[in-house]
Protein backbone atom coordinates (compact mmCIF):
# COMPACT_ATOMS: atom_id res chain seq x y z
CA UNK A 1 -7.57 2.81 -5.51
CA UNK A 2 -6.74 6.65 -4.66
CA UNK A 3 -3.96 8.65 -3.00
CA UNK A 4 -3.23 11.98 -2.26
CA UNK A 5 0.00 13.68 -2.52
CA UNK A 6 0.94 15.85 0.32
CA UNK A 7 3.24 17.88 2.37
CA UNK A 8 3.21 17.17 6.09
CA UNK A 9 3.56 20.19 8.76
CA UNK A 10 5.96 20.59 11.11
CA UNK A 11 5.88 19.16 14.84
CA UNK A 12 4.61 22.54 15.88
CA UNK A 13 1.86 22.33 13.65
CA UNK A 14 1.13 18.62 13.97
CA UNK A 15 0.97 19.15 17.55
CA UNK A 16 -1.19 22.09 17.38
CA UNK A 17 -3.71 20.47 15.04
CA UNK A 18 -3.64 17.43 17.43
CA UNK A 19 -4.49 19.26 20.42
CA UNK A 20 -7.12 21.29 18.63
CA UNK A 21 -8.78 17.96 17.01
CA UNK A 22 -8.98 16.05 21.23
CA UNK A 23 -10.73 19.76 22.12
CA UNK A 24 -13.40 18.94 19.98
CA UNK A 25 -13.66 15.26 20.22
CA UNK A 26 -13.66 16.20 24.37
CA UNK A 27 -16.11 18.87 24.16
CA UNK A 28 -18.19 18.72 21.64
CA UNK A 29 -17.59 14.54 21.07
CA UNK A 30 -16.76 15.08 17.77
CA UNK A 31 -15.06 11.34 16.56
CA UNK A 32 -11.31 11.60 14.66
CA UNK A 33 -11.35 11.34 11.19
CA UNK A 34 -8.95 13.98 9.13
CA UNK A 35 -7.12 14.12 12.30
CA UNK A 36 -6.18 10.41 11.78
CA UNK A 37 -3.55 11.23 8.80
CA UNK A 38 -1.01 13.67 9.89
CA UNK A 39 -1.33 17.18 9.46
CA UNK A 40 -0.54 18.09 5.85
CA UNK A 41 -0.97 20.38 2.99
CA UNK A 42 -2.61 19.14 -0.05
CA UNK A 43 -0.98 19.22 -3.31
CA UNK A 44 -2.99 17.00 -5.37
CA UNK A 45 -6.78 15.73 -3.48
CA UNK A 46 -7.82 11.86 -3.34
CA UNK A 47 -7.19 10.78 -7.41
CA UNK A 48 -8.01 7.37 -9.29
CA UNK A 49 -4.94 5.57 -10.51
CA UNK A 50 -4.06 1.73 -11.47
CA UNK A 51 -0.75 1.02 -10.43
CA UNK A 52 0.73 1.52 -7.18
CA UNK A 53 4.30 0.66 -8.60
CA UNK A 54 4.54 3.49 -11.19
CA UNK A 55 3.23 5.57 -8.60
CA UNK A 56 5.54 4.94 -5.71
CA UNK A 57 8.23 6.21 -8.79
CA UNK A 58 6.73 8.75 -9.81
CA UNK A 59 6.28 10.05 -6.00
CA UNK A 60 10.32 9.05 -5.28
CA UNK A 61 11.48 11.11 -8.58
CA UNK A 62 8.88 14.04 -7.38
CA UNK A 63 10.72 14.12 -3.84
CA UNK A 64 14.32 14.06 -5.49
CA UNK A 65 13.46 16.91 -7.51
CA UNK A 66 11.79 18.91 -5.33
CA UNK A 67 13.09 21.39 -2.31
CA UNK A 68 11.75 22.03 1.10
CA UNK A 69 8.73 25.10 0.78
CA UNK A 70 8.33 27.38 3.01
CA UNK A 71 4.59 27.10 4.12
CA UNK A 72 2.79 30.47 6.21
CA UNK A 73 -0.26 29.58 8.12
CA UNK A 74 -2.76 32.49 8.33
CA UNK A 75 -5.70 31.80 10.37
CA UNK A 76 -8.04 29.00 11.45
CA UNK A 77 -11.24 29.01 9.32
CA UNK A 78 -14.07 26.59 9.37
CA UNK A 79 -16.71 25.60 6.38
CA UNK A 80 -19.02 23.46 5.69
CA UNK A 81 -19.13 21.24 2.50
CA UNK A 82 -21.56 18.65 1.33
CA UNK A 83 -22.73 18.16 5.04
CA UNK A 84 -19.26 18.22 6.57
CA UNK A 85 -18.65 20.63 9.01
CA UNK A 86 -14.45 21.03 8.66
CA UNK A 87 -11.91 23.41 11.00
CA UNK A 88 -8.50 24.39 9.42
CA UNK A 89 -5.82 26.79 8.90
CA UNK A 90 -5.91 28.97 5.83
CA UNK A 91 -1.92 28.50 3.95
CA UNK A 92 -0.60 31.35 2.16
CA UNK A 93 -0.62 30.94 -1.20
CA UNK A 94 3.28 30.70 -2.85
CA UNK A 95 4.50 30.03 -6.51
CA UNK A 96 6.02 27.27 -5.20
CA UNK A 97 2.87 25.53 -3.64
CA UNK A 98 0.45 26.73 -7.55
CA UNK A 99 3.39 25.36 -9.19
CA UNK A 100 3.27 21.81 -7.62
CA UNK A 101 -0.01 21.96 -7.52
CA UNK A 102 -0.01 22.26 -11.26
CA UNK A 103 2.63 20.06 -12.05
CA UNK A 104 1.12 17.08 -10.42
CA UNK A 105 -2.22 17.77 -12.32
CA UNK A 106 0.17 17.65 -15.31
CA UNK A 107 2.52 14.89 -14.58
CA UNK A 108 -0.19 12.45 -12.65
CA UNK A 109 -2.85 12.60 -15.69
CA UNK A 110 -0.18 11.62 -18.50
CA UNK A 111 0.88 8.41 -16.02
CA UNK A 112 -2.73 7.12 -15.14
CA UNK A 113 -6.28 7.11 -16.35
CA UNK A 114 -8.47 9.92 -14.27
CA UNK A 115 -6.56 11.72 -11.60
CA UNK A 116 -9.63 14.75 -11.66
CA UNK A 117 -10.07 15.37 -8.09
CA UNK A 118 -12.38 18.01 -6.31
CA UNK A 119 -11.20 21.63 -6.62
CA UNK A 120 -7.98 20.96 -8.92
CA UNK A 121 -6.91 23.80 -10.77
CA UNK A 122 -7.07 27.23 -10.80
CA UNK A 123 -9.77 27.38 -7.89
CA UNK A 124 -7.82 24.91 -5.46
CA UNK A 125 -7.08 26.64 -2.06
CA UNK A 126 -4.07 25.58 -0.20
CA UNK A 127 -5.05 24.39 3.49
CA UNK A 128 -4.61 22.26 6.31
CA UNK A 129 -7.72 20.20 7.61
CA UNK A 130 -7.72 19.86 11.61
CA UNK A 131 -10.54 18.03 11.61
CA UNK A 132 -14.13 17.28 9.69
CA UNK A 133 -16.94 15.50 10.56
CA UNK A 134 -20.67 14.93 8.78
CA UNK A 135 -22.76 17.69 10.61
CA UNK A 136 -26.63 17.68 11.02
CA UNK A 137 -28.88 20.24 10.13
CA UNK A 138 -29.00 22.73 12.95
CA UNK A 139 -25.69 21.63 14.69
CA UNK A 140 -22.18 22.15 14.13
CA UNK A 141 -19.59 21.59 16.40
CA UNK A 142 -16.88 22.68 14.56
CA UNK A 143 -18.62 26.14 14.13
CA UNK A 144 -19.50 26.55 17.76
CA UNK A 145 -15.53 25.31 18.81
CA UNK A 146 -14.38 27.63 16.07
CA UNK A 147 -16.78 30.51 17.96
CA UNK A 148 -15.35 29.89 20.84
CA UNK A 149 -11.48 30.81 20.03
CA UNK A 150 -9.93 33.93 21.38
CA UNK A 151 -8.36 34.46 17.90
CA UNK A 152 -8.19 32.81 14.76
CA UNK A 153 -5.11 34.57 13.39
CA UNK A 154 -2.04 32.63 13.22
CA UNK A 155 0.85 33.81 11.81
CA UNK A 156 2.77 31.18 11.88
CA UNK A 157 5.88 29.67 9.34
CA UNK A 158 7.61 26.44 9.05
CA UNK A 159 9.23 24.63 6.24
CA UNK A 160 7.61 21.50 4.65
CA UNK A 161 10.56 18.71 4.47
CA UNK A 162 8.90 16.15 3.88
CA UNK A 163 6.22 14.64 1.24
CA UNK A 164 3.81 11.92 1.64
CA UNK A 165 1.61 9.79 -0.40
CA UNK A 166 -2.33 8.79 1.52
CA UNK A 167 -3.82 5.86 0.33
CA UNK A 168 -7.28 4.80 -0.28
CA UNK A 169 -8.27 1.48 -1.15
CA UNK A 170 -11.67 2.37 -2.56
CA UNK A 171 -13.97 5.00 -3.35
CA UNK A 172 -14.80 5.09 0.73
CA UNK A 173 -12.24 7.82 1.31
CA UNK A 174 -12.67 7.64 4.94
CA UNK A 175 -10.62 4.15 4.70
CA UNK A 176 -7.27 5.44 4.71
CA UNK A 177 -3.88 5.26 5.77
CA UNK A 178 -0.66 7.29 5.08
CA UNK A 179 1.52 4.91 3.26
CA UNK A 180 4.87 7.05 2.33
CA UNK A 181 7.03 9.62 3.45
CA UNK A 182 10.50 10.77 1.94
CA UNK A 183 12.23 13.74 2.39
CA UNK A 184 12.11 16.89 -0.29
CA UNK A 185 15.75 16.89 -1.41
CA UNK A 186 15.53 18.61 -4.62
């Protein structure tokens, strides 16, 4: 089993991801896959852990204790990574967002065997993933959509209210679903 720990946008933002992910499933046939979760910020990536009970109270005393954040979109961006071709929007970087970041790398690996996930630490970038898709060689849709915007800047700010906890049931993390939500009341 995995989950993620996240913060989910704003309507604004979900709806703007949304429309963004059906322009390149309708012109460039791209199928939904990151677009199938709502849109979110990471704060902790797909981890290993044993017991979905300890979790769920770990993830409930984590909400309690923690306020809304205030979350600045920058731009859209894409990249590619290990033959994904992936469109987001860049998130400013806040104390708040390294410091819950870090936390949950602290709190999650005293509670449960291996939580390493990709780019924890230091080197994690705070984003939000429109869409992604495996890419061949020569073509990229998510490139050529991202071409084809007028701008990529965004400027945009909304508070994050609410937390949520993805769940994987295997190592296949494209199996997923998004299996709580509770409010940041801290």
């Amino acid at each position: 089993m995995r989950a993620a720990i996240v913060l989910l946008a704003d309507y604004k933002t979900q709806n703007l991801a949304r429309r963004m992910a059906v322009e390149l499933e309708q012109g460039y046939q791209v199928a939904f896959m990151a677009s199938l979760l709502p849109a979110h910020i990471s704060l902790k990536q797909p981890f290993a852990f044993e017991d979905m009970g300890k979790l769920e109270g770990y993830f409930d005393s984590l909400a309690a204790e923690t306020a809304p954040v205030q979350i600045t979109l920058e731009e859209i961006y894409c990249s590619d990574w290990l033959g994904y071709g992936i469109l987001g929007m860049t998130v400013k970087e806040t104390s708040a967002l390294r410091d819950l970041h870090n936390r949950l790398n602290r709190e999650l690996s005293r509670l449960f065997k291996d939580t390493s996930a990709p780019h924890d630490g230091d080197e994690y970038r705070f984003h939000l993933t429109i869409e992604m898709g495996e890419t061949e060689e020569f073509i990229n849709p998510y490139r050529t959509y991202f071409e084809s915007l007028v701008t990529t800047r965004l400027d945009s700010t909304f508070l994050a209210e609410y937390a949520a906890i993805f769940y994987y049931p295997g190592e296949d993390l494209q199996s997923f679903i998004n299996y709580k939500i509770l409010p940041l009341t801290g």
